[in-house]
Protein backbone atom coordinates (compact mmCIF):
# COMPACT_ATOMS: atom_id res chain seq x y z
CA UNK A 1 220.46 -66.10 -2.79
CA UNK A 2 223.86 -64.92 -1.14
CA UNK A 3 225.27 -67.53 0.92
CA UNK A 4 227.46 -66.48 3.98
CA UNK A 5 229.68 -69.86 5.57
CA UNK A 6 229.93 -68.82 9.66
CA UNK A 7 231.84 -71.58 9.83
CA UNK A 8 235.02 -70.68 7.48
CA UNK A 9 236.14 -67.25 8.56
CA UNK A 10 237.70 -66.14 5.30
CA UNK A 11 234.11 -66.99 3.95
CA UNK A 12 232.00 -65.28 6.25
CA UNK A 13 230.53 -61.32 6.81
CA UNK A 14 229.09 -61.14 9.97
CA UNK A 15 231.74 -59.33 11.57
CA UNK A 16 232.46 -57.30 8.53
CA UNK A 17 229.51 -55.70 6.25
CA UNK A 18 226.60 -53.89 6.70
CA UNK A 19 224.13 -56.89 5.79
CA UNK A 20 220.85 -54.19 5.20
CA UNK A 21 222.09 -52.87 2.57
CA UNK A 22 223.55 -55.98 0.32
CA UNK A 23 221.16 -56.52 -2.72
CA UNK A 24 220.23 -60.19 -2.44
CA UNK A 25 216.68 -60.14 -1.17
CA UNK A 26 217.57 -63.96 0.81
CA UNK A 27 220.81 -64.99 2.71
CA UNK A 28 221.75 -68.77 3.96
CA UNK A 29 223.68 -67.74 6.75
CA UNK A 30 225.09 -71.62 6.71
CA UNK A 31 226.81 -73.71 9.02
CA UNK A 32 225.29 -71.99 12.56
CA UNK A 33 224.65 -75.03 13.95
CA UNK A 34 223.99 -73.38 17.66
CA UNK A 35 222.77 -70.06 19.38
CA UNK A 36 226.04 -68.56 18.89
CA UNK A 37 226.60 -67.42 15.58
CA UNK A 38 223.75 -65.28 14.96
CA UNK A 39 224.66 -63.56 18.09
CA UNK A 40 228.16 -62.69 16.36
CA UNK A 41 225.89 -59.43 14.90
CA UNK A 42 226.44 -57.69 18.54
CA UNK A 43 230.12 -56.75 17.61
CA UNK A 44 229.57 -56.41 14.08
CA UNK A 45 231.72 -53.12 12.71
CA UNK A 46 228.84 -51.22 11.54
CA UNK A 47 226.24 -49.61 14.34
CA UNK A 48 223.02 -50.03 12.80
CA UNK A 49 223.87 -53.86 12.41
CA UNK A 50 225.26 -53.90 15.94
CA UNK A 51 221.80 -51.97 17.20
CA UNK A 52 219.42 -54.56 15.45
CA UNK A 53 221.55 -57.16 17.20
CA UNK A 54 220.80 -55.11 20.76
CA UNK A 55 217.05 -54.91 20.03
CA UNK A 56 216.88 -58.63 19.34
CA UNK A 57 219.35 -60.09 21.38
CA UNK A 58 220.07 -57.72 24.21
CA UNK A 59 223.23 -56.12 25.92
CA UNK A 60 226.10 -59.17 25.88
CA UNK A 61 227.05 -57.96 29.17
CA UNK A 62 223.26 -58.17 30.89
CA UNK A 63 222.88 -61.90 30.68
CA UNK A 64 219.34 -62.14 32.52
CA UNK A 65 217.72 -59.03 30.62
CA UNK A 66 217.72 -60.97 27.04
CA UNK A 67 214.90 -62.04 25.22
CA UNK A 68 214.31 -65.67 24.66
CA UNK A 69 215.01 -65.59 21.11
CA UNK A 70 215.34 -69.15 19.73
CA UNK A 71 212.22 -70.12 22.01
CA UNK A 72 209.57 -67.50 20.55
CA UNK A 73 210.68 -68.66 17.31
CA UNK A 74 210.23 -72.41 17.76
CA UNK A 75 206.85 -71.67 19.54
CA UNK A 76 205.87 -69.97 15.73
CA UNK A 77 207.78 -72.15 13.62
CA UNK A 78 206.89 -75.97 15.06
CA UNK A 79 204.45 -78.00 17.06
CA UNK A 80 205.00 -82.08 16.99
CA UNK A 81 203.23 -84.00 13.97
CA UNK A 82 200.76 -85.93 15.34
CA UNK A 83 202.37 -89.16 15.97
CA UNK A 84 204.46 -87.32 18.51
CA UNK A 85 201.92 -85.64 20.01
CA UNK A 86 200.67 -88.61 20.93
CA UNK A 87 203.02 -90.69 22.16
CA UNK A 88 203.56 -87.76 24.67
CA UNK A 89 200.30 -87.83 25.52
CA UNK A 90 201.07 -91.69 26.28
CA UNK A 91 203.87 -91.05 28.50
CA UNK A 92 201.74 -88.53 30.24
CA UNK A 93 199.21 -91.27 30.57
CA UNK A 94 196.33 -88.72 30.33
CA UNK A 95 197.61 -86.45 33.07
CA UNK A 96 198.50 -82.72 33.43
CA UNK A 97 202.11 -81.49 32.31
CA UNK A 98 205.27 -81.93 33.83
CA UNK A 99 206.36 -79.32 36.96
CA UNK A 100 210.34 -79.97 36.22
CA UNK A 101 211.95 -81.69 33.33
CA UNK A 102 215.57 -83.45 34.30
CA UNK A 103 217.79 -83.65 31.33
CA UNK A 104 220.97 -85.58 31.71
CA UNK A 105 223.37 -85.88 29.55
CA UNK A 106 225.49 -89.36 31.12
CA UNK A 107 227.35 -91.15 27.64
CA UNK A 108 226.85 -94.49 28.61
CA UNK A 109 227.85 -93.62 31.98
CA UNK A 110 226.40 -93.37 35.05
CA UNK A 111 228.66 -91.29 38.38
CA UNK A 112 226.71 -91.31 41.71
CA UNK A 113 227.37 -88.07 42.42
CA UNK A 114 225.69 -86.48 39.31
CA UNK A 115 222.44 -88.58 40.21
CA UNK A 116 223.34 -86.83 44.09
CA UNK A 117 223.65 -83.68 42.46
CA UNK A 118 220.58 -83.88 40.06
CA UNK A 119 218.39 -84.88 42.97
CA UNK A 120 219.55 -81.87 45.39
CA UNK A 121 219.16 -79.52 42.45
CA UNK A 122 215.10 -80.91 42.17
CA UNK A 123 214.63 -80.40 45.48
CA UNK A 124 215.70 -76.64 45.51
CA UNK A 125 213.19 -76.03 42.84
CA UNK A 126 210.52 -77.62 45.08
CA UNK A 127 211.63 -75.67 47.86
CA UNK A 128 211.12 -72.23 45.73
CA UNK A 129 208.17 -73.30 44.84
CA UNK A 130 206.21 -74.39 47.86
CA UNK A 131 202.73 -74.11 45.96
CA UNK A 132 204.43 -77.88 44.79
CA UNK A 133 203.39 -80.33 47.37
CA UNK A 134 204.50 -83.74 44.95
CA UNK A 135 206.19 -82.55 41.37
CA UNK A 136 205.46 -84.63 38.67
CA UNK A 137 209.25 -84.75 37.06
CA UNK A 138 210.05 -85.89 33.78
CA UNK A 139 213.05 -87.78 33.20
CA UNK A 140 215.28 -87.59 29.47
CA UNK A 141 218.69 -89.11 29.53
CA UNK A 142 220.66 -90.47 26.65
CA UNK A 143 222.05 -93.74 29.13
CA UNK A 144 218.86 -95.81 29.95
CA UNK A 145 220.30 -97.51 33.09
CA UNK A 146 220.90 -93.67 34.42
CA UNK A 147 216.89 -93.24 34.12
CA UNK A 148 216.52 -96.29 36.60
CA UNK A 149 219.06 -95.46 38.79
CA UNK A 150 217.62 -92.22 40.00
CA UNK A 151 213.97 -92.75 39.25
CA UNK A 152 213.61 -94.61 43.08
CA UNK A 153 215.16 -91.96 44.85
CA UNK A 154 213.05 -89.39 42.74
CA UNK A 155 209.71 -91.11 43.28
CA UNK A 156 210.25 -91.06 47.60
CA UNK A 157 209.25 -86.79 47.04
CA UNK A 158 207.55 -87.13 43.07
CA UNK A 159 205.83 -88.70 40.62
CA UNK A 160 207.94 -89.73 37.86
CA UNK A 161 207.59 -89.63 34.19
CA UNK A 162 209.24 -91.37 31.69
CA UNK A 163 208.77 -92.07 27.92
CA UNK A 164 209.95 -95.82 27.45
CA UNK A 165 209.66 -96.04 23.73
CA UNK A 166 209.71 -100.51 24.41
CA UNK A 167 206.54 -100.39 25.79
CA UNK A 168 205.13 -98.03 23.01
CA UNK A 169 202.92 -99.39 20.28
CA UNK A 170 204.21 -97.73 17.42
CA UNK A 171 207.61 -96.82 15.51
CA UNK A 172 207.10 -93.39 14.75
CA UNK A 173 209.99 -92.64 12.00
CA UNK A 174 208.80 -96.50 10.02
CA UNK A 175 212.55 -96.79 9.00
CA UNK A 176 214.61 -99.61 11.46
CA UNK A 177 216.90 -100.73 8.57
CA UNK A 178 218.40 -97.20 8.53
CA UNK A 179 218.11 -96.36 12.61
CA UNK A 180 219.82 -99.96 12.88
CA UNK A 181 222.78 -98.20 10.95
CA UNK A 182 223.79 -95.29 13.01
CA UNK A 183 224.89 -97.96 16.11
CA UNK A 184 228.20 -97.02 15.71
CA UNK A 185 226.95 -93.42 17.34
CA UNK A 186 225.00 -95.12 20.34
CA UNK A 187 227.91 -94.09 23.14
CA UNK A 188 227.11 -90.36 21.72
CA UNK A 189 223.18 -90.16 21.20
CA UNK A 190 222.34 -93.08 23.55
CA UNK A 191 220.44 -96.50 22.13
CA UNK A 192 217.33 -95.40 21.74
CA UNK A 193 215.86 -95.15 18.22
CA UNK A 194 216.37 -91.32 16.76
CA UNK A 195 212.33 -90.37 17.28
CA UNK A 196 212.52 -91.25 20.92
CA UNK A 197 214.50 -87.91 20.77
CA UNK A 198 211.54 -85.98 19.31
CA UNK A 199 209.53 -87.39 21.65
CA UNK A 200 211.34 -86.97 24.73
CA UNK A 201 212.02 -82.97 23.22
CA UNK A 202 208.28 -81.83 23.14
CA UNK A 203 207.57 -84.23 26.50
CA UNK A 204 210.35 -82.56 28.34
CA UNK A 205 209.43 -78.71 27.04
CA UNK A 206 206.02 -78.90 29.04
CA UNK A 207 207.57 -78.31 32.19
CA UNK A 208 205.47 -75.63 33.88
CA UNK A 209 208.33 -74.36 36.48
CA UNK A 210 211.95 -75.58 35.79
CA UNK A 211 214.35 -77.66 33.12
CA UNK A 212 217.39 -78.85 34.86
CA UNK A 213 220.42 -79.97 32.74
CA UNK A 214 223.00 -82.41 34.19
CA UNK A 215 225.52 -84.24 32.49
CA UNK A 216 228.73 -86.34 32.77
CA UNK A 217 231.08 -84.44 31.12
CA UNK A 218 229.50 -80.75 29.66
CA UNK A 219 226.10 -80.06 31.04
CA UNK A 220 223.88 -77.28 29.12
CA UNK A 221 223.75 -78.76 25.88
CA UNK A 222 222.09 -77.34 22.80
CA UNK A 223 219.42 -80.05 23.53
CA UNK A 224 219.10 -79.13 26.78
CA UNK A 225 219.12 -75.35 26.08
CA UNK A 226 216.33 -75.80 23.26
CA UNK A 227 214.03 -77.89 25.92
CA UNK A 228 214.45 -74.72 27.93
CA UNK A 229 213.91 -71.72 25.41
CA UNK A 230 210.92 -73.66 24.29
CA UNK A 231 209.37 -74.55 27.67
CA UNK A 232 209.78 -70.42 28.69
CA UNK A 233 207.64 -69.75 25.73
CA UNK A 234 205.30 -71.97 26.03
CA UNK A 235 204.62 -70.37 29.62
CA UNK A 236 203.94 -66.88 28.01
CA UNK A 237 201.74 -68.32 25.60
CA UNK A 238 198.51 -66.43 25.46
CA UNK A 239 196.45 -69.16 27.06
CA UNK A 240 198.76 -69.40 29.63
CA UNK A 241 198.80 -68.36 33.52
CA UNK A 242 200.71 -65.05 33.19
CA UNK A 243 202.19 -66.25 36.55
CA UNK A 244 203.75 -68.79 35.12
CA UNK A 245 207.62 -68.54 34.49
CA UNK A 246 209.98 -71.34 33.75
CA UNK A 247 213.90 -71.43 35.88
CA UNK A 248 216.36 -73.15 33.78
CA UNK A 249 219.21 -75.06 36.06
CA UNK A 250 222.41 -76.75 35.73
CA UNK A 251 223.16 -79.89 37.76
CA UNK A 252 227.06 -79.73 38.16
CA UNK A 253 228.54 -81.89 40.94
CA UNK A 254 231.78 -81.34 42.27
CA UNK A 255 234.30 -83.08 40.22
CA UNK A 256 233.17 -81.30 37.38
CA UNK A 257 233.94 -77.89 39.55
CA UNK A 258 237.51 -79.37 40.41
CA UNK A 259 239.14 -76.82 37.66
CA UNK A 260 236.23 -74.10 37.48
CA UNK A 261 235.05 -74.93 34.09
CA UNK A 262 237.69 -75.04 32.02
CA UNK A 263 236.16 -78.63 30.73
CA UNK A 264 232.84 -76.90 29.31
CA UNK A 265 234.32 -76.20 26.05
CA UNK A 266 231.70 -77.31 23.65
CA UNK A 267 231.36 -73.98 21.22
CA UNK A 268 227.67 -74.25 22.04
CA UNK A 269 227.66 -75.41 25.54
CA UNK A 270 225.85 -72.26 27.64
CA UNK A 271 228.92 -72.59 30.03
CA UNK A 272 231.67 -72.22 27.67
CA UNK A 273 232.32 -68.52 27.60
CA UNK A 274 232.91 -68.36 31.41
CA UNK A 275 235.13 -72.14 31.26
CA UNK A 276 238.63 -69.44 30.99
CA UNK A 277 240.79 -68.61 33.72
CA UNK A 278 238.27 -66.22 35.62
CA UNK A 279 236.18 -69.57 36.56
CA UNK A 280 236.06 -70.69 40.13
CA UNK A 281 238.31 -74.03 41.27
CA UNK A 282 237.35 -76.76 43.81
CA UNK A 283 233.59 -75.71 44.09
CA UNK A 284 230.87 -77.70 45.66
CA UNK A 285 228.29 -79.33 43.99
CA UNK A 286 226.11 -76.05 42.00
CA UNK A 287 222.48 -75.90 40.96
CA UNK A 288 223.54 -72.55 38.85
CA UNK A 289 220.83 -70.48 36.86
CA UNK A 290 221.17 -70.80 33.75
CA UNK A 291 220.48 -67.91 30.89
CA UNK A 292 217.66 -69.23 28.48
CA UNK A 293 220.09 -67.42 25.42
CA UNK A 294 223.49 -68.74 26.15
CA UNK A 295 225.86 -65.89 25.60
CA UNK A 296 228.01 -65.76 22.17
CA UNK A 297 230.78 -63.79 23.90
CA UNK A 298 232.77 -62.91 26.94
CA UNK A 299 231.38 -59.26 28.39
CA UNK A 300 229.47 -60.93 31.19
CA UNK A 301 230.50 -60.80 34.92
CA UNK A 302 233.09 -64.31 35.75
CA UNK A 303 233.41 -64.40 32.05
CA UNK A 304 236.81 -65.24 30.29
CA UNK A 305 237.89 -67.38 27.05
CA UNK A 306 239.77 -70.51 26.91
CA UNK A 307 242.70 -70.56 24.98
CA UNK A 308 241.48 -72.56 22.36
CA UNK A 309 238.34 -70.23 21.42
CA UNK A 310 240.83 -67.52 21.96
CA UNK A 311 242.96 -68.82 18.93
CA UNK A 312 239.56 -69.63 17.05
CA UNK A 313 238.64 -65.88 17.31
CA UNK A 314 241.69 -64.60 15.69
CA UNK A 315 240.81 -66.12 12.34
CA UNK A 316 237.22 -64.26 12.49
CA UNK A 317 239.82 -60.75 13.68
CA UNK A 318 239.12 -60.34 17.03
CA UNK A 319 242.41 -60.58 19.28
CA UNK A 320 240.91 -61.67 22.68
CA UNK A 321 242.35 -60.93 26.54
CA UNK A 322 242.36 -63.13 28.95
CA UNK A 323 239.42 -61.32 30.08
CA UNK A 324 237.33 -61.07 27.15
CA UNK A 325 237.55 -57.81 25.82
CA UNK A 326 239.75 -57.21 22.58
CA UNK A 327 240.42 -54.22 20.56
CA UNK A 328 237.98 -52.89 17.96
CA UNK A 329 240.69 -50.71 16.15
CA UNK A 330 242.58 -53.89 15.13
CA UNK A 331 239.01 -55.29 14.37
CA UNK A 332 238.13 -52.73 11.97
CA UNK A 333 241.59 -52.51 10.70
CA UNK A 334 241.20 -56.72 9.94
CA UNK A 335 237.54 -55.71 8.07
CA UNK A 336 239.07 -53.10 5.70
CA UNK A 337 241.92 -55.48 5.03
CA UNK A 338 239.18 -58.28 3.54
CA UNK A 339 238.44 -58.62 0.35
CA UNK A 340 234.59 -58.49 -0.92
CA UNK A 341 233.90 -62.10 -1.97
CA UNK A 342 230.37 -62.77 -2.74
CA UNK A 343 228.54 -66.22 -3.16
CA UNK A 344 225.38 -66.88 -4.51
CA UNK A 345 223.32 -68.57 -6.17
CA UNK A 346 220.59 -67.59 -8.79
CA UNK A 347 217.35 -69.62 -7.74
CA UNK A 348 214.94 -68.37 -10.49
């Protein structure tokens, strides 16, 4: 098995070589820890590796003609065990799947005007989709005092639904000693036990028309953006209505906009390539549609690096604009420079 570290430039290929033809018949392509490193093969030096990117990933530049990559392959790969399964068939109490699933993303904290913001973006899905007289919403935050500050306003125009894992017979993972140990990361994940996540995941993902992602700080998480991808395939699903199509949203309100979005700088985050100096200041509070596949690089319209991903591409050779483009002659000239390291290891 050849092992390729995304992670540590000097350690990885996927700029650099022509992966079809190396001779190890399986490759840990380790440390991609998001949507964005696989999508590093689109400006790979070689143009066979660059066209298998296209035809599985799409043009960069054409952010709403991609294919839902990530979300086909979850749809294959997993399904909840059945503990899960059921306790979102508890929260569901027996009835039909979610319309809209409202993600937010709060930190312990809880700012009235992304609750205002969250609840303006709901109502502009409803208002698309007039065929929804009262949505049944489901709500997933990491701050529980954020899911009972907006449920009341939500429930005057929907029904509500909400997985509170304290009224739920059953502790799904068996292991409290070991949750009870990770408290020191409760202002990051929230307080609930770690399978409440699970749950809340494969609850949230059967919303029929929209996922909406709001936040405190960085909204379109990789949580968020999973709940999405999945949710979109689920709707094409072969049992499925095949007018059924799933609008993924982010909730920003307006502080956030103050500075365009120069403060969505997670390397994951589905906002961070367009968070450079293109971005728009002093906007009003957005419900912004959101690409399913968040983009791994700058070609898009609006988009334009930060400088700190700027100096983070330099170590992988590409020398980047303040626009996003960079030169593929000092590219190639950085791949023929490398040395051939190869790491392996011999499974059999």
């Amino acid at each position: 098995m050849r092992i390729d570290d995304f992670q540590k430039p000097t350690r990885t290929d996927v700029l650099c070589s022509d992966w079809r033809e190396w001779k190890q018949p399986i490759i840990w392509f380790q440390n991609t820890t998001d949507a964005v490193a696989a999508q590093f093969f689109l400006k790979n030096v070689h143009s066979e590796m660059r066209q298998a990117a296209y035809d599985l990933f799409g043009r960069p530049e054409n952010l709403q003609y991609r294919a839902n990559v990530f979300g086909e392959l979850m749809r294959i790969l997993m399904s909840p065990s059945r503990d899960v399964e059921f306790a979102v068939n508890w929260a569901l109490n027996g009835g039909t799947d979610p319309d809209i699933a409202l993600h937010m993303r709060m930190m312990m904290n809880r700012p009235v005007r992304a609750k205002q913001a969250a609840l303006d973006c709901i109502r502009k899905v409803i208002h698309n989709h007039p065929v929804i007289s009262k949505p049944k919403v489901v709500l997933v935050s990491d701050t529980p005092s954020m899911v009972k500050d907006i449920a009341p306003n939500l429930q005057e125009f929907a029904e509500v639904v909400h997985f509170d894992y304290k009224h739920f017979k059953g502790n799904i993972s068996g292991n409290t000693d070991k949750l009870n140990s990770l408290s020191f990361r409760v202002k990051d994940w929230g307080p609930a036990p770690r399978w409440v996540a699970f749950v809340d995941f494969f609850l949230a993902s059967r919303a029929k028309h929209a996922v909406i992602s709001g936040a405190h700080r960085r909204v379109g998480t990789t949580y968020a953006q999973l709940i999405a991808a999945l949710a979109a395939a689920y709707t094409l699903d072969e049992n499925a209505s095949s007018n059924s199509s799933i609008t993924f949203l982010s909730s920003f309100q307006s502080n956030l906009l103050s500075e365009g979005l120069r403060n969505q700088i997670g390397w994951g985050h589905v906002w961070n390539r367009f968070a450079g100096p293109l971005s728009c200041r002093s906007q009003p509070n957005q419900c912004a549609l959101t690409p399913v596949l968040p983009p791994a690089w700058w070609d898009g319209l609006w988009q334009s690096p930060i400088q700190r991903d700027a100096r983070r591409m330099e170590a992988y050779g590409i020398k980047l604009s303040g626009f996003g483009t960079f030169d593929e002659t000092h590219l190639n000239q950085f791949c023929q420079s490398r040395k051939n390291k190869v790491v392996g290891v011999q499974l059999i």
